[in-house]
Protein backbone atom coordinates (compact mmCIF):
# COMPACT_ATOMS: atom_id res chain seq x y z
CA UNK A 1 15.63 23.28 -31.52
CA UNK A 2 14.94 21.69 -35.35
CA UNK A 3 12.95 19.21 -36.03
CA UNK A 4 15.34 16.89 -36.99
CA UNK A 5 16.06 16.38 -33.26
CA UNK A 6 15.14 13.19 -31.18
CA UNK A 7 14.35 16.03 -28.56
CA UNK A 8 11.92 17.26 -30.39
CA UNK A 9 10.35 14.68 -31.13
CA UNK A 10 10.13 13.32 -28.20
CA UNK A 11 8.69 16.81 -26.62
CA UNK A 12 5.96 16.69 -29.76
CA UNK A 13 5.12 12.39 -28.39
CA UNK A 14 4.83 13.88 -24.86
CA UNK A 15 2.48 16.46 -26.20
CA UNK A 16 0.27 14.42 -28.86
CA UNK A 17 -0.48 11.62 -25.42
CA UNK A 18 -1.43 14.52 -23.74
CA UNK A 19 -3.19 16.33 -25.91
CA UNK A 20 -4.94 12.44 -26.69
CA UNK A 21 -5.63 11.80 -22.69
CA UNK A 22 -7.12 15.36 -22.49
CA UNK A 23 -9.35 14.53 -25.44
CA UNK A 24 -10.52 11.56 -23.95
CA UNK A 25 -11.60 13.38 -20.63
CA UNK A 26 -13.46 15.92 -22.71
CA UNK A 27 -15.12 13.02 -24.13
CA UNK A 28 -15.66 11.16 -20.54
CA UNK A 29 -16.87 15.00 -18.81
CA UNK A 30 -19.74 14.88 -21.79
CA UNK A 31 -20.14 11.24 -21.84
CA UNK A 32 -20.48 10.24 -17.94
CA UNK A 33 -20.59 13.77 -15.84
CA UNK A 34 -24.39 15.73 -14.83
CA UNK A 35 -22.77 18.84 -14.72
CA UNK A 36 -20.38 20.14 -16.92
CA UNK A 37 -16.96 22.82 -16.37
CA UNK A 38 -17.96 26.47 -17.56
CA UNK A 39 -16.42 26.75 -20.84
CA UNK A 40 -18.17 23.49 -21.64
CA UNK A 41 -21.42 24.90 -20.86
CA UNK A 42 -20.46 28.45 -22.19
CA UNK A 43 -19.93 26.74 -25.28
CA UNK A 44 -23.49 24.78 -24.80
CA UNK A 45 -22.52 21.44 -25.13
CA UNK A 46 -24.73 18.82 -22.97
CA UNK A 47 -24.18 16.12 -20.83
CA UNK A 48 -25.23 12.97 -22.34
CA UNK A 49 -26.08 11.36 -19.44
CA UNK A 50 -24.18 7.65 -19.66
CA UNK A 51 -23.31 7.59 -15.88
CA UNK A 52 -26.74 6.87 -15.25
CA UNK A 53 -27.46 4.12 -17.68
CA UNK A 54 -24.19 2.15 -17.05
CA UNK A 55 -23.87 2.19 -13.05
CA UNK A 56 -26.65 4.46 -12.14
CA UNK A 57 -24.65 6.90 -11.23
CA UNK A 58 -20.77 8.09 -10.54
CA UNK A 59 -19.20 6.13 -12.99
CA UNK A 60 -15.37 5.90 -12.94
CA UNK A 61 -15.43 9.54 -10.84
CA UNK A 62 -11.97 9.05 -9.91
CA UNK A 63 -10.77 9.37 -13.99
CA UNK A 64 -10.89 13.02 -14.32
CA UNK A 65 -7.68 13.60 -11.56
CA UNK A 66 -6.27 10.59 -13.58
CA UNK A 67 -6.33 12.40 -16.86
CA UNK A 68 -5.00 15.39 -15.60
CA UNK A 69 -2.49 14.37 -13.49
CA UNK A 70 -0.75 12.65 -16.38
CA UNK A 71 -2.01 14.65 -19.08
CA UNK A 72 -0.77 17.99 -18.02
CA UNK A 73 2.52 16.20 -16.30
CA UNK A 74 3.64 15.13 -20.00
CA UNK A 75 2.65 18.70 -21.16
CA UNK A 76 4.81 20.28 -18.72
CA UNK A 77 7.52 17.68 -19.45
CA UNK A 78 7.31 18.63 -22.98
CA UNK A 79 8.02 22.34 -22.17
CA UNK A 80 10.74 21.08 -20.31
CA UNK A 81 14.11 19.16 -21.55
CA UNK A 82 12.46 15.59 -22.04
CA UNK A 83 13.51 13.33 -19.58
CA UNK A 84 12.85 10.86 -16.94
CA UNK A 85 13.88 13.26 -14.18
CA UNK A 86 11.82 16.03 -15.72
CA UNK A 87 8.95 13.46 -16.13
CA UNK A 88 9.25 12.68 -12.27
CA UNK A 89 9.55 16.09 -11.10
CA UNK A 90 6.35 17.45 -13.03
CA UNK A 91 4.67 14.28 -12.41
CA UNK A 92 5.13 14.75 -8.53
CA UNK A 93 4.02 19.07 -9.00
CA UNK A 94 0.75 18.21 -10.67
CA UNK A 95 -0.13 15.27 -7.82
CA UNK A 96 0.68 17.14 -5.48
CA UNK A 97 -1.46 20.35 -6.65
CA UNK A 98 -4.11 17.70 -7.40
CA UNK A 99 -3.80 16.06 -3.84
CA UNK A 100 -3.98 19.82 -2.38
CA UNK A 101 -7.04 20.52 -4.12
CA UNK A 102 -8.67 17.58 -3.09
CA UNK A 103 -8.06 17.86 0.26
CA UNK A 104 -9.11 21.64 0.04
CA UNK A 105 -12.43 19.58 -0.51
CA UNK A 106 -12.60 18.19 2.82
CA UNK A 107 -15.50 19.32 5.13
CA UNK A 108 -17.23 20.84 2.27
CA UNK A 109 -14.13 23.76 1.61
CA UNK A 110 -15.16 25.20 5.20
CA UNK A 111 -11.75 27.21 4.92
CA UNK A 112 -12.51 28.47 1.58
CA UNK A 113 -15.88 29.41 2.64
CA UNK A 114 -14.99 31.24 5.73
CA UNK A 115 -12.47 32.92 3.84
CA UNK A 116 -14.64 34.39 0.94
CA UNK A 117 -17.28 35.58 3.94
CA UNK A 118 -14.14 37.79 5.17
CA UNK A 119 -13.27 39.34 1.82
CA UNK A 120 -17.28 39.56 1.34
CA UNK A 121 -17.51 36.70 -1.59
CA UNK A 122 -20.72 34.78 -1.29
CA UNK A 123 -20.19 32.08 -3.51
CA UNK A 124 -16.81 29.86 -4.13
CA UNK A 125 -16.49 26.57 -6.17
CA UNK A 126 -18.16 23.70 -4.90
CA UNK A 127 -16.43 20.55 -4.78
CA UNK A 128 -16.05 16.73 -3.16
CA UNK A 129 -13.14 14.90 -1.25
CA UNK A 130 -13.16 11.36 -2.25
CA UNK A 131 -10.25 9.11 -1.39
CA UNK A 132 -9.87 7.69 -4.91
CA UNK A 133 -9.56 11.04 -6.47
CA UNK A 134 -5.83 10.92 -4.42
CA UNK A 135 -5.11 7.40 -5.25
CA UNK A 136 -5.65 8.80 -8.80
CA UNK A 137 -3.79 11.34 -9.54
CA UNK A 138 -0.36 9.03 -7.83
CA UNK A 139 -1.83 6.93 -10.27
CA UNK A 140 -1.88 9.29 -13.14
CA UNK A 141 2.34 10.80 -12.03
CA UNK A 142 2.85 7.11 -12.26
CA UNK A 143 1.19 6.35 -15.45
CA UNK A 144 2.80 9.86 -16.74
CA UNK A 145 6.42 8.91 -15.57
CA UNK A 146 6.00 5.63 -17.11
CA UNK A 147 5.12 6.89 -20.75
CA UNK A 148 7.64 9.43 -20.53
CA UNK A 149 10.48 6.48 -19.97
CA UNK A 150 8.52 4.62 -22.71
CA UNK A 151 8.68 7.09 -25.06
CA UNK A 152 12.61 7.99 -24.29
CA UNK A 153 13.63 4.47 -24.20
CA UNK A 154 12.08 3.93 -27.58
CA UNK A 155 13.30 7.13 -29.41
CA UNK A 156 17.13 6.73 -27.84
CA UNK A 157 17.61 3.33 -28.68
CA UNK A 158 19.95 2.38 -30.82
CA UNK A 159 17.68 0.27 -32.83
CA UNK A 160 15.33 2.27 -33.45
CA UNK A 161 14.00 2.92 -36.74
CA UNK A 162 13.26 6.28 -36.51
């Protein structure tokens, strides 16, 4: 595929969003989280601690499955052929593996722990079921499936000045 292409460019304005929305959850993880993802912490960056002096406490927790919903939808839409279709389809695979990991969440991952104690793991990932996290990430296929038919509607149209 050259350059040249509108497909192209379209795949390279569903990957510079993304690659933007993921940059601004890096930036919200640092900004308004207490504890940071491994490879943050590997790489020794630290949590500035914002959460607390805005709201005094979770602030906007719901964002994160937002961001990545519709960050790594338009990635995978990218890889794809660009289209609305494509848009809908990834956007519905990465809410859906969000929603399942959320509810995986539910009664503090009971399965998950009862599963590592027969396999002999002692430790697993910890982490919360919250309601809104779900409501986000339909949020974020939406949001996704929306730029995507921004971004083809404005690089197909006749008009444009591309």
């Amino acid at each position: 595929m050259r350059m040249g292409y509108p497909e192209s460019r379209i795949s390279l304005s569903f990957a510079g969003i993304a690659g933007a929305l993921l940059l601004f959850g890096l930036l919200y993880y640092v900004g308004f989280r207490t504890a940071l993802p491994a490879p943050l912490q590997y790489l020794h960056v630290r949590p500035l601690g914002l959460a607390e002096a805005v709201h005094g406490g979770a602030f906007l927790g719901f964002l994160p499955n937002f961001i990545h919903v519709a960050a790594f939808s338009l990635l995978t839409c990218a890889l794809l052929r660009p289209g609305v279709a494509s848009a809908l389809l990834a956007s519905s695979a990465w809410a859906g593996v969000d929603a399942l990991w959320e509810f995986s969440c539910a009664d503090h991952q009971a399965w998950l722990h009862r599963a590592g104690e027969l396999i002999g793991v002692q430790r697993v990932p910890a982490c919360t079921y919250d309601n809104w996290d779900i409501v986000a990430s339909i949020a974020g296929a939406a949001a996704a499936t929306g730029i995507a038919w921004l971004v083809l509607k404005r690089n197909t149209s006749p008009y444009s000045t591309a």
